[in-house]
N, C-alpha and C. Protein backbone atom coordinates (compact mmCIF):
# COMPACT_ATOMS: atom_id res chain seq x y z
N UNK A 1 0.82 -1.19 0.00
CA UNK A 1 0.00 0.00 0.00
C UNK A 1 0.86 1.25 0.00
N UNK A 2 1.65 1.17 0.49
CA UNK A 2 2.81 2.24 0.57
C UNK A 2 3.16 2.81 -0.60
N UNK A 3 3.86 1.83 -1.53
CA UNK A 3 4.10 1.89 -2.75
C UNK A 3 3.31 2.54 -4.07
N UNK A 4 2.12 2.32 -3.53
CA UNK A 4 0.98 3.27 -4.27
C UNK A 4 1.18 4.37 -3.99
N UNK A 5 0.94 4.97 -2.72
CA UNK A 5 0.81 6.51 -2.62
C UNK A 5 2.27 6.90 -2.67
N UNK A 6 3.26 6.18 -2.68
CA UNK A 6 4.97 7.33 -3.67
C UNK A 6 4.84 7.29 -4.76
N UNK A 7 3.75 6.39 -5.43
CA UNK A 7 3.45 6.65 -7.21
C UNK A 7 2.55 7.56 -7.18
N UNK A 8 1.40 7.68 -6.68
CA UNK A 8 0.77 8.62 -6.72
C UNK A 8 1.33 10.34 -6.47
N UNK A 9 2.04 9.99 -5.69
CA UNK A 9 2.47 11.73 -4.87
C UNK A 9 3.85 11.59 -6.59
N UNK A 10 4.57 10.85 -6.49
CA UNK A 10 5.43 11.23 -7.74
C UNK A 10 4.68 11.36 -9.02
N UNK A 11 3.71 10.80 -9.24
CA UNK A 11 2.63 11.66 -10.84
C UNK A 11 2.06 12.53 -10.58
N UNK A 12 1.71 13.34 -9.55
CA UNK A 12 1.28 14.51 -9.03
C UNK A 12 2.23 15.28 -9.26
N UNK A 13 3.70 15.00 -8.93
CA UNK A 13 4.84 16.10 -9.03
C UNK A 13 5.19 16.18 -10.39
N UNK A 14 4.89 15.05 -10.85
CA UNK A 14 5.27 15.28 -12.62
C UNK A 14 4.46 15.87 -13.73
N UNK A 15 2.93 15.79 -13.25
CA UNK A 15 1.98 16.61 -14.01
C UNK A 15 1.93 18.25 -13.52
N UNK A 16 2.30 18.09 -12.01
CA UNK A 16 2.70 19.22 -11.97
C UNK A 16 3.82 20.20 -12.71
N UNK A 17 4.94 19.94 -12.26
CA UNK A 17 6.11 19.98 -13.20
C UNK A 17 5.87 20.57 -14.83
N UNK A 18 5.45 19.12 -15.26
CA UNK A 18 5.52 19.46 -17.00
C UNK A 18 4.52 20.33 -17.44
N UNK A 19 2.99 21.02 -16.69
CA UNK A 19 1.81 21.80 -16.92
C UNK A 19 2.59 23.13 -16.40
N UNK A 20 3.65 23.61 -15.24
CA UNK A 20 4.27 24.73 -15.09
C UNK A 20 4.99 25.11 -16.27
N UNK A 21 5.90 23.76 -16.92
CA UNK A 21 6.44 23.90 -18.02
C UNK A 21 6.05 24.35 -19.36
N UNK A 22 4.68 23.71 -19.24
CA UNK A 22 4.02 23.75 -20.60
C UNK A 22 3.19 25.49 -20.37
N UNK A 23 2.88 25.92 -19.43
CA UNK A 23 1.76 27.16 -19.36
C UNK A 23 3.48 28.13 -19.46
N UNK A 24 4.03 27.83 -19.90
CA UNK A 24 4.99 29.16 -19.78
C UNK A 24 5.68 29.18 -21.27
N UNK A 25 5.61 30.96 -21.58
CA UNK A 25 5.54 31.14 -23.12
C UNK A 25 6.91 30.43 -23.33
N UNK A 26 6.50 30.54 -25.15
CA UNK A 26 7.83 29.43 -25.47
C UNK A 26 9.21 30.49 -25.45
N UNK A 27 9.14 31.81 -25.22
CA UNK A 27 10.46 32.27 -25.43
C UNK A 27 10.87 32.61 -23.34
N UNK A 28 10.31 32.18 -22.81
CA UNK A 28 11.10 32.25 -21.30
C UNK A 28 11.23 30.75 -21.31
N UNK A 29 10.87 30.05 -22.11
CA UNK A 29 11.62 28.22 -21.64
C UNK A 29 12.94 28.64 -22.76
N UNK A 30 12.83 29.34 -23.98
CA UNK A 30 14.25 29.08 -25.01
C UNK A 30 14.80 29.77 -23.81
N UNK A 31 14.86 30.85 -23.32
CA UNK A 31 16.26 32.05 -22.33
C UNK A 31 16.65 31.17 -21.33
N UNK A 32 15.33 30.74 -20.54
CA UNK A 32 16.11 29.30 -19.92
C UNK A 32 17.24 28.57 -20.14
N UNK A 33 16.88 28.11 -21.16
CA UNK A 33 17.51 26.46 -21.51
C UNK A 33 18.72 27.27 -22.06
N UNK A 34 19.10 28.90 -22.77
CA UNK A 34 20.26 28.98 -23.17
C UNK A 34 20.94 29.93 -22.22
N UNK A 35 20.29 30.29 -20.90
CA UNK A 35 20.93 30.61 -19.74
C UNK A 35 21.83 29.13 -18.92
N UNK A 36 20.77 28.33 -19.39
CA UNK A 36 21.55 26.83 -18.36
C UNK A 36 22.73 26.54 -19.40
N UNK A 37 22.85 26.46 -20.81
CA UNK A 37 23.75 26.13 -21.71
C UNK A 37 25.23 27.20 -21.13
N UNK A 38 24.40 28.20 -21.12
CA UNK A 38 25.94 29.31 -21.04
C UNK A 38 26.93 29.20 -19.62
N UNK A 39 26.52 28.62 -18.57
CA UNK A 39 26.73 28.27 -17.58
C UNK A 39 27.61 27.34 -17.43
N UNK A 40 27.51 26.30 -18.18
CA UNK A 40 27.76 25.47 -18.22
C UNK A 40 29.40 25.14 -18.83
N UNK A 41 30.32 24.49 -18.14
CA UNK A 41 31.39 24.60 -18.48
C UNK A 41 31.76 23.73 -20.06
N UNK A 42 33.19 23.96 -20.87
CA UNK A 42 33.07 23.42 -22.07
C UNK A 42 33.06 21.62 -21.90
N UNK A 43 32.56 21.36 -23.05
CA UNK A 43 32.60 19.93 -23.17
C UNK A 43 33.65 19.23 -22.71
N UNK A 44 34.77 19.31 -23.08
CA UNK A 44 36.35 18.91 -22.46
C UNK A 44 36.64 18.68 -20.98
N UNK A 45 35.95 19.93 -20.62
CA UNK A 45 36.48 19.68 -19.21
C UNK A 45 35.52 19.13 -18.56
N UNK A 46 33.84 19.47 -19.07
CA UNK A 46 33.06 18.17 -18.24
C UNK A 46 33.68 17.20 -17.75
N UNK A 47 33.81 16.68 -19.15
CA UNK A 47 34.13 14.87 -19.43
C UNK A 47 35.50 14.11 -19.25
N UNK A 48 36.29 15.46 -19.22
CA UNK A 48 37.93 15.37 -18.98
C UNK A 48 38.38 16.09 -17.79
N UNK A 49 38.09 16.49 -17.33
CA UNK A 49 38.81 17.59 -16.13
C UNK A 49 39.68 18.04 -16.44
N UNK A 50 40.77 18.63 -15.55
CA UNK A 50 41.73 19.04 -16.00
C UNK A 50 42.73 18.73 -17.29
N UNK A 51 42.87 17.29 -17.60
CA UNK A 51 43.27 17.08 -18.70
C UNK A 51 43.74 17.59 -19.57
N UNK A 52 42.54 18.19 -20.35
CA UNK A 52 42.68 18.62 -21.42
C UNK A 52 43.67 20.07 -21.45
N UNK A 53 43.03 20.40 -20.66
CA UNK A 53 44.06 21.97 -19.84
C UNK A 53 45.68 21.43 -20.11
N UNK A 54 45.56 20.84 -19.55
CA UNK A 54 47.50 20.42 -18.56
C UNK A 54 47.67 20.32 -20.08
N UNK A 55 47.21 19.34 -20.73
CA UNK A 55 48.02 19.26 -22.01
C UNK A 55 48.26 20.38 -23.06
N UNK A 56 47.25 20.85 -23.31
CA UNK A 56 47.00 22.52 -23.89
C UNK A 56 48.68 23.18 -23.34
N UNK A 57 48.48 23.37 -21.96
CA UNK A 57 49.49 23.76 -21.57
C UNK A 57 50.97 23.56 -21.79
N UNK A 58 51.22 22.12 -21.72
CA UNK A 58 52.16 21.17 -21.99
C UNK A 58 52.56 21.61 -23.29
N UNK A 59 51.67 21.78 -24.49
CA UNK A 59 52.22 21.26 -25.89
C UNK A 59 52.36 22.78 -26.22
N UNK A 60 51.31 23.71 -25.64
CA UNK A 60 51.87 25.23 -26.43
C UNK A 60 51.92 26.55 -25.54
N UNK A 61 53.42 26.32 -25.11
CA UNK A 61 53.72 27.45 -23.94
C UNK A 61 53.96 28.49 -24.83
N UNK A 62 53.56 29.00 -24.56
CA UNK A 62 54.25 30.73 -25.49
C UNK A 62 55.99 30.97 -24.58
């Protein structure tokens, strides 16, 4: 019985969720999504950390 009402209360949070999402014009979800993009550090160092840096560094010192 338990298990029902955390499905229930979690499809409540998700129709909630995606109807906040959906009632909001389409150009404050694009500024969104390219405010979260710009934030966001480059691909390289996501996925690489420092890495990519050190080597950058390594191969072209001025």
């Amino acid at each position: 019985m338990q298990e029902a009402v955390f499905v229930n209360e979690y499809v409540k949070y998700f129709i909630a969720t995606f109807l906040s999402y959906w009632n909001e014009p389409k150009q404050v979800r694009r500024e969104k999504r390219y405010q979260k993009r710009a934030g966001r550090a480059a691909f390289s160092s996501r996925w690489f950390g420092l890495l990519p840096w050190a080597l950058r560094q390594l191969f072209y010192k001025k």
